[in-house]
N, C-alpha and C. Protein backbone atom coordinates (compact mmCIF):
# COMPACT_ATOMS: atom_id res chain seq x y z
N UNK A 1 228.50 85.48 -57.01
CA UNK A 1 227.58 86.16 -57.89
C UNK A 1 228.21 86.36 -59.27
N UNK A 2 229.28 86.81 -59.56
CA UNK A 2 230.14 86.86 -60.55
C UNK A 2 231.80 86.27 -60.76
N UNK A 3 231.52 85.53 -61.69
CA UNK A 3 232.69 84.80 -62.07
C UNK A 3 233.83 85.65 -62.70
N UNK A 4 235.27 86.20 -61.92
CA UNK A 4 236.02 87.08 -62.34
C UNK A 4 237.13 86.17 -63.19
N UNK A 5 236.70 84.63 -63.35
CA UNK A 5 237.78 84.37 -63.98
C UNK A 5 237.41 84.23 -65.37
N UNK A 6 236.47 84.90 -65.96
CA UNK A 6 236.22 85.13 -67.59
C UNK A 6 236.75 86.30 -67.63
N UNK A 7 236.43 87.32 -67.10
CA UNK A 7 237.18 88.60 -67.93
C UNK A 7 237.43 89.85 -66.48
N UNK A 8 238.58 90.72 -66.94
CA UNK A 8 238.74 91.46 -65.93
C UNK A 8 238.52 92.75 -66.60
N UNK A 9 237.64 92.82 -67.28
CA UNK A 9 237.02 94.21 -67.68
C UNK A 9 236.67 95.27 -66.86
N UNK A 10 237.10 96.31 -67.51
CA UNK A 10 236.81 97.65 -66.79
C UNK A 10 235.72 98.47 -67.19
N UNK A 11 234.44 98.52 -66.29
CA UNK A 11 233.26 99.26 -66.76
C UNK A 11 232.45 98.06 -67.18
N UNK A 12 232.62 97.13 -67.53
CA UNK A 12 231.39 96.30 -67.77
C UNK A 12 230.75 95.38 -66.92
N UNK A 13 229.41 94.52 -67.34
CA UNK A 13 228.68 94.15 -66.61
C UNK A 13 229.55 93.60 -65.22
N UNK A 14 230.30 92.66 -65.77
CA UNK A 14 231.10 92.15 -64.38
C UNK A 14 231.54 93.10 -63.34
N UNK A 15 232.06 94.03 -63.80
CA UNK A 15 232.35 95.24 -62.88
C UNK A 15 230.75 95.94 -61.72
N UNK A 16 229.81 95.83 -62.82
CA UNK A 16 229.11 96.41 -62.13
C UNK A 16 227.91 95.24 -60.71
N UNK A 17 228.43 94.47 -61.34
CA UNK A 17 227.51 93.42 -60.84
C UNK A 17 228.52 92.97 -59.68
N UNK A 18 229.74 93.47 -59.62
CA UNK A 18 230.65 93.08 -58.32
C UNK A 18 230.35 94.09 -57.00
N UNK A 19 230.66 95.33 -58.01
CA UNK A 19 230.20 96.38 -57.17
C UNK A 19 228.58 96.36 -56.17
N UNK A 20 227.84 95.89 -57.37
CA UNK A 20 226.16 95.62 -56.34
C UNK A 20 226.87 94.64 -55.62
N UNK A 21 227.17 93.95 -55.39
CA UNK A 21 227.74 92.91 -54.42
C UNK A 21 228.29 93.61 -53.46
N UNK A 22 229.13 94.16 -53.68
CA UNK A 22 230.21 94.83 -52.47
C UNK A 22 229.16 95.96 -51.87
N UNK A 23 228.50 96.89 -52.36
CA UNK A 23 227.52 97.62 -52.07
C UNK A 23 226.24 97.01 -51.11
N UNK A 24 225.56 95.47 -51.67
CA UNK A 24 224.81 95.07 -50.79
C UNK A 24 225.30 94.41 -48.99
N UNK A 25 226.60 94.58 -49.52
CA UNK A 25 227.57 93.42 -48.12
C UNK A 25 227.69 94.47 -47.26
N UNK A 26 227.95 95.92 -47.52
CA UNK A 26 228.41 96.71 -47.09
C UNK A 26 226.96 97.47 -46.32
N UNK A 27 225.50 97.05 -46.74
CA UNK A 27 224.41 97.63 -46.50
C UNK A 27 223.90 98.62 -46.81
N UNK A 28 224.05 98.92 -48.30
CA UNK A 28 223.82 100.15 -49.09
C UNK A 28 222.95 99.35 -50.45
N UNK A 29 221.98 100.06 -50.69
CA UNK A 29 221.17 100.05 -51.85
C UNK A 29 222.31 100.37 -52.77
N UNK A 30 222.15 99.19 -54.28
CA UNK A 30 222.65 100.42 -55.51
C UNK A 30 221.79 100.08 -56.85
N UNK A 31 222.06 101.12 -57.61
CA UNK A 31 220.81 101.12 -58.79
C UNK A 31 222.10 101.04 -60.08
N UNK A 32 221.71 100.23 -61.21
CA UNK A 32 222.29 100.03 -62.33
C UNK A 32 221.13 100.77 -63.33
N UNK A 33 221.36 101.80 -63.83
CA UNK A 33 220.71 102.70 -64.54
C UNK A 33 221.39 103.66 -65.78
N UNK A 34 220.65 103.13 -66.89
CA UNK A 34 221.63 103.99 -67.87
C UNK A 34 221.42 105.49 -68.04
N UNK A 35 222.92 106.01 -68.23
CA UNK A 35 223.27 106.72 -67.76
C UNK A 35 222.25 108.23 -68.63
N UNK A 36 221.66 107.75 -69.56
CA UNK A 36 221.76 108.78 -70.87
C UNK A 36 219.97 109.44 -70.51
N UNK A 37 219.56 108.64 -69.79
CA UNK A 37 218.33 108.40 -69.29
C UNK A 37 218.06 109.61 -68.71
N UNK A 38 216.82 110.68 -69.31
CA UNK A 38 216.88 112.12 -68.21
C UNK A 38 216.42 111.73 -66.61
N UNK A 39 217.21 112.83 -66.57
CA UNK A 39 216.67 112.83 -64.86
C UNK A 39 216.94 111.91 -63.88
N UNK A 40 217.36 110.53 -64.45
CA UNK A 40 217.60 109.36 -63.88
C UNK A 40 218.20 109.26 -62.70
N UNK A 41 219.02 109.88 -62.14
CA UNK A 41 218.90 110.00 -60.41
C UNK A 41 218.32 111.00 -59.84
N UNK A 42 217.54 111.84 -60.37
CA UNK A 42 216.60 112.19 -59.60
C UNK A 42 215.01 111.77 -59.50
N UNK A 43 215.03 110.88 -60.16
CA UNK A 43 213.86 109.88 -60.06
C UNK A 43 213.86 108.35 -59.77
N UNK A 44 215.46 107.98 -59.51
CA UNK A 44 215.59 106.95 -58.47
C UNK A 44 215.98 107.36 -57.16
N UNK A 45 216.17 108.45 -56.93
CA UNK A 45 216.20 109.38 -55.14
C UNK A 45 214.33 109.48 -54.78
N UNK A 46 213.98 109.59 -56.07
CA UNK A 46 212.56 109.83 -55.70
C UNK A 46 211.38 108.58 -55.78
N UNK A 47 212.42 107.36 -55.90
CA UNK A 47 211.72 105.79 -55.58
C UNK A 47 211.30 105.11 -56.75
N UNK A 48 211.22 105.57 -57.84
CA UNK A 48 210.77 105.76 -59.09
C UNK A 48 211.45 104.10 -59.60
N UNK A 49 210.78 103.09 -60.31
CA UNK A 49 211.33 102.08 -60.63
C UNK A 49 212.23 101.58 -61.94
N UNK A 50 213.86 102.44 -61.54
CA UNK A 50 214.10 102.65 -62.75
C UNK A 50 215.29 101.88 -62.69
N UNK A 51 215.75 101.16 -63.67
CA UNK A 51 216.67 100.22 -63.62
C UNK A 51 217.10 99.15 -63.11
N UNK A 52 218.20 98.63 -62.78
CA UNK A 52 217.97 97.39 -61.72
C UNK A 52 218.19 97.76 -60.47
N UNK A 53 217.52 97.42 -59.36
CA UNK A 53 217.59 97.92 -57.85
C UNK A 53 218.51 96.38 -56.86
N UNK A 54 219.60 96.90 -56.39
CA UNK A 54 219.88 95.83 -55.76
C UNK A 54 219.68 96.25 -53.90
N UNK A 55 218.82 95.72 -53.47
CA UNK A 55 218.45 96.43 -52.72
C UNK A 55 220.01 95.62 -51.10
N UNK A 56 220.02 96.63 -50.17
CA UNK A 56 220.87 96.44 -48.94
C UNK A 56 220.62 94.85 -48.46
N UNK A 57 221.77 94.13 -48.03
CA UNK A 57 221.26 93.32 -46.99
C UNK A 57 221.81 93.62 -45.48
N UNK A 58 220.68 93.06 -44.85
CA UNK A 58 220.20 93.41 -43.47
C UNK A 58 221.95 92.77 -42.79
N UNK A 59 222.72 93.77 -42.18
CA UNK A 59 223.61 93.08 -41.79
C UNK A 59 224.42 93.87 -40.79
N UNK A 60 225.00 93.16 -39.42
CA UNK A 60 225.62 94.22 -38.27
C UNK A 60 226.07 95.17 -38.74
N UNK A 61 225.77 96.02 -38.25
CA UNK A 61 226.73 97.36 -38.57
C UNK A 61 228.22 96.78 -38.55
N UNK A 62 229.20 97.32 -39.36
CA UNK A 62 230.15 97.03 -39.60
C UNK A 62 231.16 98.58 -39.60
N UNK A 63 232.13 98.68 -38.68
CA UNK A 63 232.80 99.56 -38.64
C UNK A 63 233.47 100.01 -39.31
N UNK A 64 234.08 101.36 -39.96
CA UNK A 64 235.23 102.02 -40.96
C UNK A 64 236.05 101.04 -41.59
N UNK A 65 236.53 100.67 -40.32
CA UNK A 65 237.79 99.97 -40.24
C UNK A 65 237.38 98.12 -41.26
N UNK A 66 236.07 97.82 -40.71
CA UNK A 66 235.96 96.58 -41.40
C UNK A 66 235.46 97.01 -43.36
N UNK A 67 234.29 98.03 -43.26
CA UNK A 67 234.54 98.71 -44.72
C UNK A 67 235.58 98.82 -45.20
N UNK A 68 236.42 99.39 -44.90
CA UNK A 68 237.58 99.81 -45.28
C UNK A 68 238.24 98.51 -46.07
N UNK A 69 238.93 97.60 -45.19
CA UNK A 69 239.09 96.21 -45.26
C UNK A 69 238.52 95.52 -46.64
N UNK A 70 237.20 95.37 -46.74
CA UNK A 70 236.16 94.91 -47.47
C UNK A 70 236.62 95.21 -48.88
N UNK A 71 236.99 96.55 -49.28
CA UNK A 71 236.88 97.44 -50.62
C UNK A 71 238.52 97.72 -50.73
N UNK A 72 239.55 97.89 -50.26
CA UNK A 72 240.68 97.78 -50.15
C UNK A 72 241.12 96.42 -51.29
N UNK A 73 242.33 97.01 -52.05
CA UNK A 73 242.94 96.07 -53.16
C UNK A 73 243.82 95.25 -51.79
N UNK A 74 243.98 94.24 -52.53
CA UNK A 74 244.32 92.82 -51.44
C UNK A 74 246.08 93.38 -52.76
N UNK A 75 247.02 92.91 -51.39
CA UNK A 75 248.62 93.15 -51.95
C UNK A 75 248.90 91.75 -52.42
N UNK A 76 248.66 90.60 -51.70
CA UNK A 76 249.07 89.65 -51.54
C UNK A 76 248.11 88.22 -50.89
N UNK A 77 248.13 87.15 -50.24
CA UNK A 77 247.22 86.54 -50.43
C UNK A 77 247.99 85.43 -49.10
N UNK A 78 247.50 85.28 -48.09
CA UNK A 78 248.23 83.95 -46.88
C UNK A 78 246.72 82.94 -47.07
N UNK A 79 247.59 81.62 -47.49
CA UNK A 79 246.97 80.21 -47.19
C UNK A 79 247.11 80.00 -45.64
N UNK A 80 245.88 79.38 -45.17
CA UNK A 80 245.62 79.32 -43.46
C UNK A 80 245.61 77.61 -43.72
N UNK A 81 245.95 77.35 -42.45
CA UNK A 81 245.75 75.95 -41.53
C UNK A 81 244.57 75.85 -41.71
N UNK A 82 244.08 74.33 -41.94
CA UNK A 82 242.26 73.91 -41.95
C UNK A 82 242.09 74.40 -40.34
N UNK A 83 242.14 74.03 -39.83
CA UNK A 83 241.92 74.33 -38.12
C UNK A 83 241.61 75.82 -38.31
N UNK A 84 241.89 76.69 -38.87
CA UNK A 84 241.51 78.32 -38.76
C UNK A 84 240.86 78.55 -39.53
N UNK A 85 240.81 77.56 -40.92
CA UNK A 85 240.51 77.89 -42.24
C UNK A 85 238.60 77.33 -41.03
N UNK A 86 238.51 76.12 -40.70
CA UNK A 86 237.28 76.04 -40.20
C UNK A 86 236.54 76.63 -39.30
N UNK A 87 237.75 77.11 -38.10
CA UNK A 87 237.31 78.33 -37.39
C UNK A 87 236.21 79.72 -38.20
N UNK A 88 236.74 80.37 -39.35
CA UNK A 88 236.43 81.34 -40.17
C UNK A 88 235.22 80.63 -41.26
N UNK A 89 235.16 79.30 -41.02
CA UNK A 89 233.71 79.34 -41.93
C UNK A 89 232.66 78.95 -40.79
N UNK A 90 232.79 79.28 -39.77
CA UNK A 90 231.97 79.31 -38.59
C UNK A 90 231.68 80.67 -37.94
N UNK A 91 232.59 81.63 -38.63
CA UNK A 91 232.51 82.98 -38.49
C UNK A 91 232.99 83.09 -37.03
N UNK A 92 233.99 82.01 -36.39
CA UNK A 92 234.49 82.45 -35.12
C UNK A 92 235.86 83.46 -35.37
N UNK A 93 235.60 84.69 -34.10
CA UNK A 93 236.89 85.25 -34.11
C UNK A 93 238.29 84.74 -34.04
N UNK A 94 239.21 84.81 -34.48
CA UNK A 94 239.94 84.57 -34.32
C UNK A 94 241.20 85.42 -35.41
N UNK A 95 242.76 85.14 -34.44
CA UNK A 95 243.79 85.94 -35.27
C UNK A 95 244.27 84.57 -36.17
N UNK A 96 245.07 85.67 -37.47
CA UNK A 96 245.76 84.63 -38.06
C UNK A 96 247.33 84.70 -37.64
N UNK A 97 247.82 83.54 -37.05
CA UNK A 97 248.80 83.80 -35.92
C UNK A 97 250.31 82.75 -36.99
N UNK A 98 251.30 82.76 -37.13
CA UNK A 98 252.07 82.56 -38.39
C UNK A 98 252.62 81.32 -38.05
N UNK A 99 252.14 80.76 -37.17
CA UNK A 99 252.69 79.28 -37.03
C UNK A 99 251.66 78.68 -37.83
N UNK A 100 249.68 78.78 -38.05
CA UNK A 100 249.12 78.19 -38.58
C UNK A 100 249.19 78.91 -39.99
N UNK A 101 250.06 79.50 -40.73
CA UNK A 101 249.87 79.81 -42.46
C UNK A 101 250.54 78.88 -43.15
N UNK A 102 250.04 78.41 -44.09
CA UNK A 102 250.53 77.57 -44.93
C UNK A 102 251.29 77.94 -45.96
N UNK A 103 251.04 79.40 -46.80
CA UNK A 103 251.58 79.91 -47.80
C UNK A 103 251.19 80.71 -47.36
N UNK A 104 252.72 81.92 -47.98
CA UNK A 104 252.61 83.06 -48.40
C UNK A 104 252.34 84.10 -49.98
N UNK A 105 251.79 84.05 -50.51
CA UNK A 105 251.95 84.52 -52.24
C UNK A 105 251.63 86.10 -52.22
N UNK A 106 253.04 86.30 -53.32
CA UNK A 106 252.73 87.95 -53.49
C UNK A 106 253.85 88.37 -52.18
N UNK A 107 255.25 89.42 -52.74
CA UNK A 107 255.36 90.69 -51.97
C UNK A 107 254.86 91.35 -51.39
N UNK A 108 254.74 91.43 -49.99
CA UNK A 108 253.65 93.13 -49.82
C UNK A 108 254.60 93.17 -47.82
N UNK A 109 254.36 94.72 -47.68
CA UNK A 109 255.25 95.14 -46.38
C UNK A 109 254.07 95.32 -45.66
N UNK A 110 254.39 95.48 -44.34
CA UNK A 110 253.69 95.39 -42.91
C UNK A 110 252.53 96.11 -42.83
N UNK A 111 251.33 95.83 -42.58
CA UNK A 111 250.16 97.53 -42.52
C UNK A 111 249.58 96.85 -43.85
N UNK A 112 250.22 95.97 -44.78
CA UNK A 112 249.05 95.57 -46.26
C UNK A 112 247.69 95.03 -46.20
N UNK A 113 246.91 95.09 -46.93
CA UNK A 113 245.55 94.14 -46.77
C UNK A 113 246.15 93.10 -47.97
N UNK A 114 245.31 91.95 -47.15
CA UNK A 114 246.02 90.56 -47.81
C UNK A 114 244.43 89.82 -47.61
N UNK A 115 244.17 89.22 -48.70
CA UNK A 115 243.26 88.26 -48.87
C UNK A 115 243.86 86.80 -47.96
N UNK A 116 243.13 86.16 -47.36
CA UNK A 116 243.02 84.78 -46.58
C UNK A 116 242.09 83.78 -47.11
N UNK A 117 242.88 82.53 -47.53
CA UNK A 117 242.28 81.62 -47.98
C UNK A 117 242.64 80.43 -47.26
N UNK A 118 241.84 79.03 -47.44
CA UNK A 118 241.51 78.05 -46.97
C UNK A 118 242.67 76.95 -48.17
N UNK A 119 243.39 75.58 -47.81
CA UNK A 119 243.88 75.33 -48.73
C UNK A 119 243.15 74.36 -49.80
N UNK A 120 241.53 75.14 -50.20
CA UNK A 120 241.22 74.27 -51.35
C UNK A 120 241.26 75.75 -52.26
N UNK A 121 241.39 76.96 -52.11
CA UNK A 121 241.31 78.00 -52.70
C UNK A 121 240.01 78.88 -52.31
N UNK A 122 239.66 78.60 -50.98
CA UNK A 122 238.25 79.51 -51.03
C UNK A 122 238.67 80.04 -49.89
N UNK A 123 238.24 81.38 -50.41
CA UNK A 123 238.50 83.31 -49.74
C UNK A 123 237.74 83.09 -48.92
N UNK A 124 238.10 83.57 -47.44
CA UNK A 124 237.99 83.34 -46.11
C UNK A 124 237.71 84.66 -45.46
N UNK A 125 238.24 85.86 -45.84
CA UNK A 125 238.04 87.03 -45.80
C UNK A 125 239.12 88.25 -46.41
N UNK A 126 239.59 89.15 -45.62
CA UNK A 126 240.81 89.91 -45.73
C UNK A 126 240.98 90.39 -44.72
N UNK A 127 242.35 90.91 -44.63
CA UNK A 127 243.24 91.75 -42.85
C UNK A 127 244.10 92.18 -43.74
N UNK A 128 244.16 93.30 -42.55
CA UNK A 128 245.98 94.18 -42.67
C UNK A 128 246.50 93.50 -41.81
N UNK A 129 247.88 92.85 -42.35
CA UNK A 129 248.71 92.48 -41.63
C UNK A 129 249.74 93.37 -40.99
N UNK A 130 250.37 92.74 -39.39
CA UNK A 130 251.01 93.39 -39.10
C UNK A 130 252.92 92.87 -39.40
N UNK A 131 252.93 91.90 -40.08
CA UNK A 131 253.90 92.05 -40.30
C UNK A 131 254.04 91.66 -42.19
N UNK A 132 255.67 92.16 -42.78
CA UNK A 132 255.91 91.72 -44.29
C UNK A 132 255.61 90.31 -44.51
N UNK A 133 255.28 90.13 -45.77
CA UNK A 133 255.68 88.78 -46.55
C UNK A 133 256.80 87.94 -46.15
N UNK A 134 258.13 88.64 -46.00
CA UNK A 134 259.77 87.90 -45.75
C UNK A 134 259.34 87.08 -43.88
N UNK A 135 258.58 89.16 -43.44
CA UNK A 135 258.78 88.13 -42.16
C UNK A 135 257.71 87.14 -41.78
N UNK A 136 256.91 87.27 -42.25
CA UNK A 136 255.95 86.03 -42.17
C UNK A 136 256.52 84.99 -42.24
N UNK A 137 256.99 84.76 -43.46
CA UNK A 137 257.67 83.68 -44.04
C UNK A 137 258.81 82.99 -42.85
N UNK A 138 260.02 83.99 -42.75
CA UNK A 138 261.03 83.62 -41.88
C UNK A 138 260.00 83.01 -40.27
N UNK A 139 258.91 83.78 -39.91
CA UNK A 139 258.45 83.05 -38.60
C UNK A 139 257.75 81.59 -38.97
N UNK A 140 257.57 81.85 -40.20
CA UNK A 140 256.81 80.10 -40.46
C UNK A 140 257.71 79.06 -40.48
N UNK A 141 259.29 79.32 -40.83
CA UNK A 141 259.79 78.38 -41.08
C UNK A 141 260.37 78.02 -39.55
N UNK A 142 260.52 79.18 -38.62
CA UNK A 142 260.77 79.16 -36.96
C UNK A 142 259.90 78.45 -36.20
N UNK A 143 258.34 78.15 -36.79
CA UNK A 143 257.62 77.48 -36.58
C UNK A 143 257.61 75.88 -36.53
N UNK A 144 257.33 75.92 -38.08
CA UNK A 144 257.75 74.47 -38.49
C UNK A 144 259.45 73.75 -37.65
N UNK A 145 260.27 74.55 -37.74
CA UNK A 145 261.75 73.80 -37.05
C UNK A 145 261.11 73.36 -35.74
N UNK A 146 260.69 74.32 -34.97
CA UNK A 146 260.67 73.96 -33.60
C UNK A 146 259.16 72.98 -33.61
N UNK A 147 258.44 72.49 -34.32
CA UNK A 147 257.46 71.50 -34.21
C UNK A 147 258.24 70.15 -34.30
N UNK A 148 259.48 70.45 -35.37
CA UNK A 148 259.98 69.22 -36.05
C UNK A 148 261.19 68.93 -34.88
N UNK A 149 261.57 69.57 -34.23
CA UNK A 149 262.16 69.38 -32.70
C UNK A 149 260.99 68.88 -31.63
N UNK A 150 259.87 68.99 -32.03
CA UNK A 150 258.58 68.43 -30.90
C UNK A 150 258.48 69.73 -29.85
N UNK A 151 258.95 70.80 -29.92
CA UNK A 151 258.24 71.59 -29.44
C UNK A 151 257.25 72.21 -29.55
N UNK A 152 255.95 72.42 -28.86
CA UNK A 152 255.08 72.68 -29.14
C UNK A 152 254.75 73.95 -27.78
N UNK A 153 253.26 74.74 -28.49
CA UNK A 153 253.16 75.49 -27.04
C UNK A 153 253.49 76.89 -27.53
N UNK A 154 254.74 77.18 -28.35
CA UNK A 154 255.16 78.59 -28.33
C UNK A 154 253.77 79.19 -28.63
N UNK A 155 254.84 81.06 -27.86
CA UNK A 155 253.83 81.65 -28.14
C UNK A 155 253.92 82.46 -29.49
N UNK A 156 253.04 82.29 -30.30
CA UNK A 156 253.26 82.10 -31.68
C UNK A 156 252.90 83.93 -31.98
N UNK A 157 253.58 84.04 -33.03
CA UNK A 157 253.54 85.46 -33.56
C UNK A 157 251.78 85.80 -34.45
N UNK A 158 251.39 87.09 -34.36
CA UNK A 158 250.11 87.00 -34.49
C UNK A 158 250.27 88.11 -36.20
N UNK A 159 250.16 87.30 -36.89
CA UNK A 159 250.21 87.79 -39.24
C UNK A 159 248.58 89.11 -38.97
N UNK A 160 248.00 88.58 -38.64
CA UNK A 160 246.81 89.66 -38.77
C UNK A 160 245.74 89.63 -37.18
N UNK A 161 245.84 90.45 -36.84
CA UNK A 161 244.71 90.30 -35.31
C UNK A 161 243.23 90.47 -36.04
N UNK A 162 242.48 89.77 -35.06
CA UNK A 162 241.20 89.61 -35.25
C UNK A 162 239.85 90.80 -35.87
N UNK A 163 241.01 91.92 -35.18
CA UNK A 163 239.78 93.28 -34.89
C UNK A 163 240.16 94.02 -36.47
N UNK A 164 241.13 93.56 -37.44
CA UNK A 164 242.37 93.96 -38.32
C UNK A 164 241.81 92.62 -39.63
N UNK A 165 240.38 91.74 -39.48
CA UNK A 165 240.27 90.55 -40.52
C UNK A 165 238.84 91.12 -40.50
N UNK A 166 238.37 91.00 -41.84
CA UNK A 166 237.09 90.69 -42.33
C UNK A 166 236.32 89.78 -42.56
N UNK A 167 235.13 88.82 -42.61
CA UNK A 167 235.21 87.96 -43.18
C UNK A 167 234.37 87.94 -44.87
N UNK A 168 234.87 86.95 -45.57
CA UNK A 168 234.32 87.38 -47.05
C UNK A 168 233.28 87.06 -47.65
């Protein structure tokens, strides 16, 4: 809906037009109404057709925990395996488990919300991960060795569980 790579302005249209976004995903009406306007929320509480209305979309209830997720500043950012990256545009559950990450970008410690992307650059959702950046990293490369030995099979360490990812 809005292109954040023109400007990262604070308070303007882009801002507000992200927010109706995040507001309609989330299943909440929101109204863009100037501000100077009398009475103006008490005559859009009272249905009144005033400003722009972005009205809710119809969508599962979504728990604290996935809100939460949704609106949460992202620390950092893990590139996924196509195999998961396609899993997640099918909207199947699944964890992001650190043998399939491709990249790690951005510092951030254990418990962070981290944006998940696909490796052409398209946002897949967000999770709190349960483990740091370093150790991510150090299990990916434990990964990759033991593939490049032909082992296959381990049981692979799990970067974000399923119930802990959003999708975007």
């Amino acid at each position: 809906m809005v292109d954040d790579s023109i400007t990262n302005g604070k308070g303007g249209m882009t801002s507000k037009l992200r927010m109706a976004q995040l507001a309609m995903e989330l299943g909440l009406d929101m109204h863009i109404v100037n501000g100077k306007t009398e009475h103006v929320v008490t005559r859009v509480l009272a249905g009144e057709n005033v400003g722009t209305h972005f009205p809710a979309h119809e969508i599962k209830k979504l728990s604290d925990l996935k809100k939460w997720l949704r609106t949460a500043p992202a620390q950092g950012r893990i590139v996924v395996s196509t195999t998961l990256a396609d899993a997640y545009c099918k909207r199947s559950a699944a964890s992001v488990l650190c043998a399939g990450i491709e990249k790690v970008q951005g510092a951030f410690a254990n418990h962070a919300v981290v944006e998940v992307y696909d490796d052409k650059g398209r946002l897949l959702g967000k999770g709190q991960v349960r483990l740091s950046s370093v150790e991510i990293e150090t299990r990916m490369k434990f990964h990759v060795e033991r593939r490049s030995q032909g082992i296959t099979g381990d049981k692979a360490d799990i970067a974000i569980h399923y119930d802990y990812f959003t999708f975007a």
